[in-house]
Protein backbone atom coordinates (compact mmCIF):
# COMPACT_ATOMS: atom_id res chain seq x y z
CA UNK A 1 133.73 98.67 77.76
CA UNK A 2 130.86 100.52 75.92
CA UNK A 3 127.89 98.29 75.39
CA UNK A 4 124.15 99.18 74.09
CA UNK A 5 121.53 97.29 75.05
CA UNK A 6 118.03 97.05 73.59
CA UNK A 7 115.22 94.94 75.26
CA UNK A 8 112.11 94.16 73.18
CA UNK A 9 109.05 93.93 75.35
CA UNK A 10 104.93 92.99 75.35
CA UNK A 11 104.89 96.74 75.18
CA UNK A 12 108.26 98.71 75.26
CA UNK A 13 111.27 99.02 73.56
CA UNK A 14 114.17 100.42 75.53
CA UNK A 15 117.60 101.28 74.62
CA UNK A 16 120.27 101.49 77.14
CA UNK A 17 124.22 102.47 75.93
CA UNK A 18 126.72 102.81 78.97
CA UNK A 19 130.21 102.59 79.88
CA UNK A 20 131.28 99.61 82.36
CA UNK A 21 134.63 99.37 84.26
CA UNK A 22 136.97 96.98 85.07
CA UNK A 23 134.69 97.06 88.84
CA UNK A 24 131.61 96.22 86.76
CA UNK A 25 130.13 99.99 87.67
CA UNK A 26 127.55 100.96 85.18
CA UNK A 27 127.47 104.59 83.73
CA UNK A 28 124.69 105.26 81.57
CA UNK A 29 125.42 107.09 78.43
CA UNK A 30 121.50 106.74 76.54
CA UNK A 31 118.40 105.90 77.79
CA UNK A 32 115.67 105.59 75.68
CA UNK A 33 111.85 104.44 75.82
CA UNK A 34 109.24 103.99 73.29
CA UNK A 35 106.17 102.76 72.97
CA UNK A 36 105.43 100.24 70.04
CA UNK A 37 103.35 97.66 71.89
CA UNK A 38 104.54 94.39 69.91
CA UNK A 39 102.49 91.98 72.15
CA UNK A 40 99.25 93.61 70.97
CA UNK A 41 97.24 90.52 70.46
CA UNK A 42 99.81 87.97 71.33
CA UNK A 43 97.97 86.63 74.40
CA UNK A 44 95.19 85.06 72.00
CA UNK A 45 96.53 84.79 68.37
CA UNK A 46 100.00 83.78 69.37
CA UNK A 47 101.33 85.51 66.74
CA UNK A 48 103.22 88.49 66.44
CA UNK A 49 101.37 90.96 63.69
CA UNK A 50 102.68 92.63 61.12
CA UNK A 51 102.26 96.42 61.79
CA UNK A 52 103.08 95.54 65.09
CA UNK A 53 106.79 93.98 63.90
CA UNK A 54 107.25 97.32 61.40
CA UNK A 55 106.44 99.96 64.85
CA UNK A 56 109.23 97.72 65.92
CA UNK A 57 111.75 98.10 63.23
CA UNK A 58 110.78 101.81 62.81
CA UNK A 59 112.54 102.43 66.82
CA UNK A 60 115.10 99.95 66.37
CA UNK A 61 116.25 102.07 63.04
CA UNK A 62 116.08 105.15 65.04
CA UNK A 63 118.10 103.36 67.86
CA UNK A 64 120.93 101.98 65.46
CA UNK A 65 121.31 106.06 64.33
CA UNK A 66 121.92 106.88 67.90
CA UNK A 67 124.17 103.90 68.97
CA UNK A 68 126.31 104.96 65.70
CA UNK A 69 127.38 107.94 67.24
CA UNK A 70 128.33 106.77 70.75
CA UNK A 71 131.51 104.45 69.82
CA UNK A 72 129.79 101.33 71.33
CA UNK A 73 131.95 97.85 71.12
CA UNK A 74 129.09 95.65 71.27
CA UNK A 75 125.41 95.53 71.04
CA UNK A 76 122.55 93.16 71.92
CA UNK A 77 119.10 92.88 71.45
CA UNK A 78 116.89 90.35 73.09
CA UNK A 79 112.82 89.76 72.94
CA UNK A 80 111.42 88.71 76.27
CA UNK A 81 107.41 87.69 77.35
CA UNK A 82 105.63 88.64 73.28
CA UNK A 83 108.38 87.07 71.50
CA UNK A 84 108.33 83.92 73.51
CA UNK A 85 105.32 83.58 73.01
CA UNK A 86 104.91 84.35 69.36
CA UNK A 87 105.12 81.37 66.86
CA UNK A 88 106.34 83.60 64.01
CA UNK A 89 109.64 84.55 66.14
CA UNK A 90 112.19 83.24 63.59
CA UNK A 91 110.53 85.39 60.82
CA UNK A 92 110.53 88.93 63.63
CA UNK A 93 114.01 88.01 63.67
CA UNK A 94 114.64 87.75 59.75
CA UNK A 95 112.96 90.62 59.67
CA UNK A 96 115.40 92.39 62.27
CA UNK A 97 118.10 91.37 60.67
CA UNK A 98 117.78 92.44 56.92
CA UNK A 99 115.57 95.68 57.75
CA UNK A 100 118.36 96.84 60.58
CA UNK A 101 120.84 94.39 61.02
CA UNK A 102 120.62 93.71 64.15
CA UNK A 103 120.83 89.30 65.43
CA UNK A 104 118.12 88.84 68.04
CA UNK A 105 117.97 86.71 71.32
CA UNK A 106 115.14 85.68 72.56
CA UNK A 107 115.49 85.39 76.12
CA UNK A 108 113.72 82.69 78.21
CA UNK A 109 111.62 83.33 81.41
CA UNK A 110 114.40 82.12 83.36
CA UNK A 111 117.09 83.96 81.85
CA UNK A 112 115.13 87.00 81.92
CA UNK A 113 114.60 86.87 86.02
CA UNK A 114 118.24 86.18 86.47
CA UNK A 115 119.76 89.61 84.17
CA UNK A 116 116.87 91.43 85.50
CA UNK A 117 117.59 90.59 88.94
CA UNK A 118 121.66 91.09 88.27
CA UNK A 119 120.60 95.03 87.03
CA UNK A 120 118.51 95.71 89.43
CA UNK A 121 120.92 94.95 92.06
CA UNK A 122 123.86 96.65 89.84
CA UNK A 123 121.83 100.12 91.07
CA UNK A 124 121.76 99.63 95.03
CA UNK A 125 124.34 99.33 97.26
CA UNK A 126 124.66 97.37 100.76
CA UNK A 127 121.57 95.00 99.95
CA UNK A 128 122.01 91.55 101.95
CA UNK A 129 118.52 90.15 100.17
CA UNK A 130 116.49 90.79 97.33
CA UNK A 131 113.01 90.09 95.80
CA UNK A 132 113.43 91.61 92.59
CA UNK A 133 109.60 92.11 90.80
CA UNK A 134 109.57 92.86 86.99
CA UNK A 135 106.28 93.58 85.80
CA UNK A 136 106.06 93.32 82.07
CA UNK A 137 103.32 93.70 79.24
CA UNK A 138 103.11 90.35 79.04
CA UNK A 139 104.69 88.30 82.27
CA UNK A 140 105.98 88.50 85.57
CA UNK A 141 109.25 87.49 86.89
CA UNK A 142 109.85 87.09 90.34
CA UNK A 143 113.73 86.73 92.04
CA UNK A 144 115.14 85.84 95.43
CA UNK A 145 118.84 86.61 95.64
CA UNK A 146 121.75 88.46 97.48
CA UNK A 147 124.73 90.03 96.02
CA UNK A 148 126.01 86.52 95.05
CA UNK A 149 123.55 84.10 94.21
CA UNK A 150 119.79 83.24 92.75
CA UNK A 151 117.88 81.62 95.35
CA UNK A 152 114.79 81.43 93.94
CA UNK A 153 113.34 82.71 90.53
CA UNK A 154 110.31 82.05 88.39
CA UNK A 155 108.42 83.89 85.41
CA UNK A 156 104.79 83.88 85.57
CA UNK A 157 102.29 83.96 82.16
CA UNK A 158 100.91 87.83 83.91
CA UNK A 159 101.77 91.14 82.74
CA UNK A 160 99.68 94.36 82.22
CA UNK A 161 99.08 94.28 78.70
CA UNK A 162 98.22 90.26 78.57
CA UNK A 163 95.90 91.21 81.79
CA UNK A 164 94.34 94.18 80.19
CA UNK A 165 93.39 91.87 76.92
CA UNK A 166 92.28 89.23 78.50
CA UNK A 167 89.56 90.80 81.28
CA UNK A 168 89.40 94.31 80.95
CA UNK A 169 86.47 94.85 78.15
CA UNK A 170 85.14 97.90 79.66
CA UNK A 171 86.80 101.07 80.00
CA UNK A 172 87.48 101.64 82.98
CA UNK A 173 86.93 97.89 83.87
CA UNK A 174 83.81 96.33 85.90
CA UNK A 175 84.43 95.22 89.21
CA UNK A 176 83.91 91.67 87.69
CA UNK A 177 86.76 92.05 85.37
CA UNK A 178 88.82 93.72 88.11
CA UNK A 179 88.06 90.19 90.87
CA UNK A 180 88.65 87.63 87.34
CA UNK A 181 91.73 89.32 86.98
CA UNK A 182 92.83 89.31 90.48
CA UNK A 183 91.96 85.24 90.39
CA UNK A 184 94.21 84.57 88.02
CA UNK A 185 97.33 86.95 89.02
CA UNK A 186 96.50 84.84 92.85
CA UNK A 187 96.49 81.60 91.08
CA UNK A 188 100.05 82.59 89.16
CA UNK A 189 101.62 83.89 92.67
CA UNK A 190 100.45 80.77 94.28
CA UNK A 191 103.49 79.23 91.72
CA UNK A 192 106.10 80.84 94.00
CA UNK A 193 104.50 80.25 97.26
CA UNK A 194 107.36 78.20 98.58
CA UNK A 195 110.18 81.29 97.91
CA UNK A 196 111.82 82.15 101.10
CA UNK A 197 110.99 86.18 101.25
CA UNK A 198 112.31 86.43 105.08
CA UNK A 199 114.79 89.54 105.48
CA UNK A 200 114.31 90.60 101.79
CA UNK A 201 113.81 93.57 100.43
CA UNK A 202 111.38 94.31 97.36
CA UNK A 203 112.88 95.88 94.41
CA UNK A 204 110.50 96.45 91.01
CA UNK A 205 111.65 97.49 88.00
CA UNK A 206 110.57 98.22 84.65
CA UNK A 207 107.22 100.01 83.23
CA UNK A 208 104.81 99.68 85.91
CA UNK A 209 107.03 100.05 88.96
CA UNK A 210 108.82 103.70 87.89
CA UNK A 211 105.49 104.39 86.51
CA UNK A 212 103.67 103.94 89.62
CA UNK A 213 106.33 105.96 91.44
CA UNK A 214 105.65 109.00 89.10
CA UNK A 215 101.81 108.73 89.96
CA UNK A 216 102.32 108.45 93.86
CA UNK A 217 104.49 111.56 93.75
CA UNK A 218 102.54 113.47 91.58
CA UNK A 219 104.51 114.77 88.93
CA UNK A 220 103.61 115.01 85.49
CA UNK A 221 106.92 113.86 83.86
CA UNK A 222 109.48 111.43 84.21
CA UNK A 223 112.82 112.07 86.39
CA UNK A 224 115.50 108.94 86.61
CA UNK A 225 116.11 111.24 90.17
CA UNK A 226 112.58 110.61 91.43
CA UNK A 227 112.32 106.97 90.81
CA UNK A 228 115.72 105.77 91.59
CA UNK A 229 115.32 103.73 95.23
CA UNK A 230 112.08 105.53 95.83
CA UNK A 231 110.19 103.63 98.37
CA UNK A 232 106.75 103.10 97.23
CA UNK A 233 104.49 101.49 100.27
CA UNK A 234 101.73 99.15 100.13
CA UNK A 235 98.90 102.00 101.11
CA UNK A 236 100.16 104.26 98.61
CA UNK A 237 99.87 100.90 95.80
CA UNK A 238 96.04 100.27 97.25
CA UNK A 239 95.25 103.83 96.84
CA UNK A 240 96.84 103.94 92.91
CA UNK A 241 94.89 100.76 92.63
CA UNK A 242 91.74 102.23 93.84
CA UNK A 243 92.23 105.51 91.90
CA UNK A 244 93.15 104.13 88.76
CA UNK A 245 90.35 100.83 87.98
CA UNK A 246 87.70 103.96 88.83
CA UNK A 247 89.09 106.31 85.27
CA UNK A 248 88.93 105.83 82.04
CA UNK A 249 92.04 105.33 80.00
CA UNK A 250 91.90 108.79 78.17
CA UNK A 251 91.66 110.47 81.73
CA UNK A 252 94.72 108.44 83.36
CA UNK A 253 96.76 109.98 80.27
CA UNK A 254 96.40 113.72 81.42
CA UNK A 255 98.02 112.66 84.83
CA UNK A 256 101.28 112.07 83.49
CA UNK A 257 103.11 112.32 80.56
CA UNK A 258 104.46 108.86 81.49
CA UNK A 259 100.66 107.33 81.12
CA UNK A 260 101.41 108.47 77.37
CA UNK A 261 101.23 104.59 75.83
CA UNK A 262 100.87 102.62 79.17
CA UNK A 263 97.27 104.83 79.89
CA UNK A 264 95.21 101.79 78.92
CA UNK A 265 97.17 98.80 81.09
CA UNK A 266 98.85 100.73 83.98
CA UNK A 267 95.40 99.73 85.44
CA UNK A 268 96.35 96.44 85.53
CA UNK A 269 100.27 96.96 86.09
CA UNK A 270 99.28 98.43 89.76
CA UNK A 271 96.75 95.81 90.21
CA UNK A 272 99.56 93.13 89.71
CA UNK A 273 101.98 94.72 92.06
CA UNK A 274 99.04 95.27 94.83
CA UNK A 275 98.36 91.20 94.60
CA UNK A 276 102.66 90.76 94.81
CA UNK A 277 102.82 93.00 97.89
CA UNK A 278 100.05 91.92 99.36
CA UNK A 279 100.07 88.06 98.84
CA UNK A 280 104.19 88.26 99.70
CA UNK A 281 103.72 90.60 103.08
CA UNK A 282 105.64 92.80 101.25
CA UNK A 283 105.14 96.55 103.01
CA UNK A 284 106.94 98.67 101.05
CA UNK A 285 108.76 98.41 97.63
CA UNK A 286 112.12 100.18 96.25
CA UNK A 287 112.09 101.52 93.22
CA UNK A 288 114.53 101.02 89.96
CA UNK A 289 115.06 102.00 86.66
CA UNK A 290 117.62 99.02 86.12
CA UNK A 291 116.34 95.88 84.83
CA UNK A 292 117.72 93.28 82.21
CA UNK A 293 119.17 95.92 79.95
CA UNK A 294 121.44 96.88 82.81
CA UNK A 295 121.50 93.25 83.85
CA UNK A 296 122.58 92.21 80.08
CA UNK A 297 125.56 94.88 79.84
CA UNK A 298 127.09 92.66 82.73
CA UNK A 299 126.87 89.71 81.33
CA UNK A 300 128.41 90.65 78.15
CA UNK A 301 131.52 92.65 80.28
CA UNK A 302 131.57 89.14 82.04
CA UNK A 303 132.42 87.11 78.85
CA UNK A 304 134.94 90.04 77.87
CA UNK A 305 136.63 89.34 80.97
């Protein structure tokens, strides 16, 4: 089967089209990222603004021209942590479907952990235990599994761009805003406190995880080669930590052309991951650039089965 998938984020939109087999292997055929940021405000107006919902459109037009080209059988687009959250949802998704014709799904927390746990996985082979991490714009989820089953799994109301809104008013932020924020992503991970992490290993995906990677390695552009399974430790997360609250957003752009959109709440992406690893025991973390879209194209090869 070909399948496209598009996943809406607090901050992202990303396009994935690949080919799946009759194993369930994943080859990616498109893999696109931009940067619309339709969560901006959603954290205290609950509402999903206008020009945010036409940047929006604007990518998902551009992706429709590309998935037109590529054959695909079937395509789905979900909303995850913004569009939850949003009480004008039903009209984003009117609006999606006359301006591109596209049906959206709004995925819930749950359902979001569990197809961004099953991509993650898809990418690494031999794992007997997971923690899967996806750090979002606007939440968190968090997912104990093997190769067979959910063990554990809860989304938590943290992510770096509701983080960022909500306690960073200086640029970069006071050591105030950096301990308020830490309070709260300690209260959230107390949620999850009775998840069995024994014998797991820590995968993150998404944004801030491959983001981070680029940063720790230095380089100023993005390689699926570098980031795929790179093992990110806790020292190296302390030291982005400690490196990044310290800069101002406009200087945390010229390290990377990756920081291009996420320059003003990677700040708080690596402070989120430092409080996971940390609070969890966690000493080092994989790295993967799977996640629900990847997680999504198996579910819809499942129902074709």
């Amino acid at each position: 089967m070909r399948i496209a998938t598009i996943d809406i984020g607090t901050n992202t939109v990303l396009l994935l089209v690949a080919n799946i087999d009759a194993s369930g292997k994943i080859s990616p055929l498109a893999y696109e990222q931009r940067i619309p940021r339709l969560g901006k405000g959603v954290d205290v107006a609950k509402n999903l603004q206008p020009e945010s919902m036409q940047r929006v459109i604007a990518v998902l037009q551009e992706y429709k021209s590309i998935i037109s080209t590529l054959n695909v059988e079937n395509t789905v687009v979900c909303g995850t942590s913004a569009v939850r959250d949003a009480s004008n949802k039903q009209e984003f998704a009117r609006l999606i479907r006359t301006e591109v014709g596209f049906n959206l799904e709004v995925l819930t927390g749950d359902d979001e952990a569990y197809w961004s746990y099953r991509g993650a996985i898809s990418g690494i082979s031999g794992i007997k235990k997971a923690t899967v991490v996806d750090i979002g714009g606007g939440s968190t989820e968090i997912t104990v599994g093997d190769d067979k089953e959910i063990f554990d799994s809860i989304s938590l109301d943290v992510g770096s761009v509701r983080l960022t809104e909500r306690f960073f008013k200086h640029d970069p932020p006071t050591h105030p805003e950096v301990e308020a924020a830490i309070t709260l992503v300690e209260d959230e991970l107390a949620k999850a406190g009775g998840f069995d992490f024994r014998g797991s290993t820590l995968v993150g995906v998404a944004g801030t995880a491959t983001s981070l990677a680029i940063l720790a390695q230095g380089l100023k552009d993005f390689s699926i080669e570098a980031v795929t399974n790179y093992k990110l430790d806790l020292d190296s997360v302390y030291l982005l930590l400690r490196t990044l609250r310290a800069m101002p957003s406009n200087e945390i752009r010229s390290l990377s052309t990756m920081m291009e959109g996420r320059n003003d709440v990677i700040t708080a992406g690596a402070l989120i991951l430092r409080e996971v690893m940390a609070h969890f025991k966690f000493k080092e973390m994989m790295v993967s650039e799977r996640g629900v879209r990847y997680g999504l194209v198996l579910r819809e090869w499942e129902k074709a089965k």
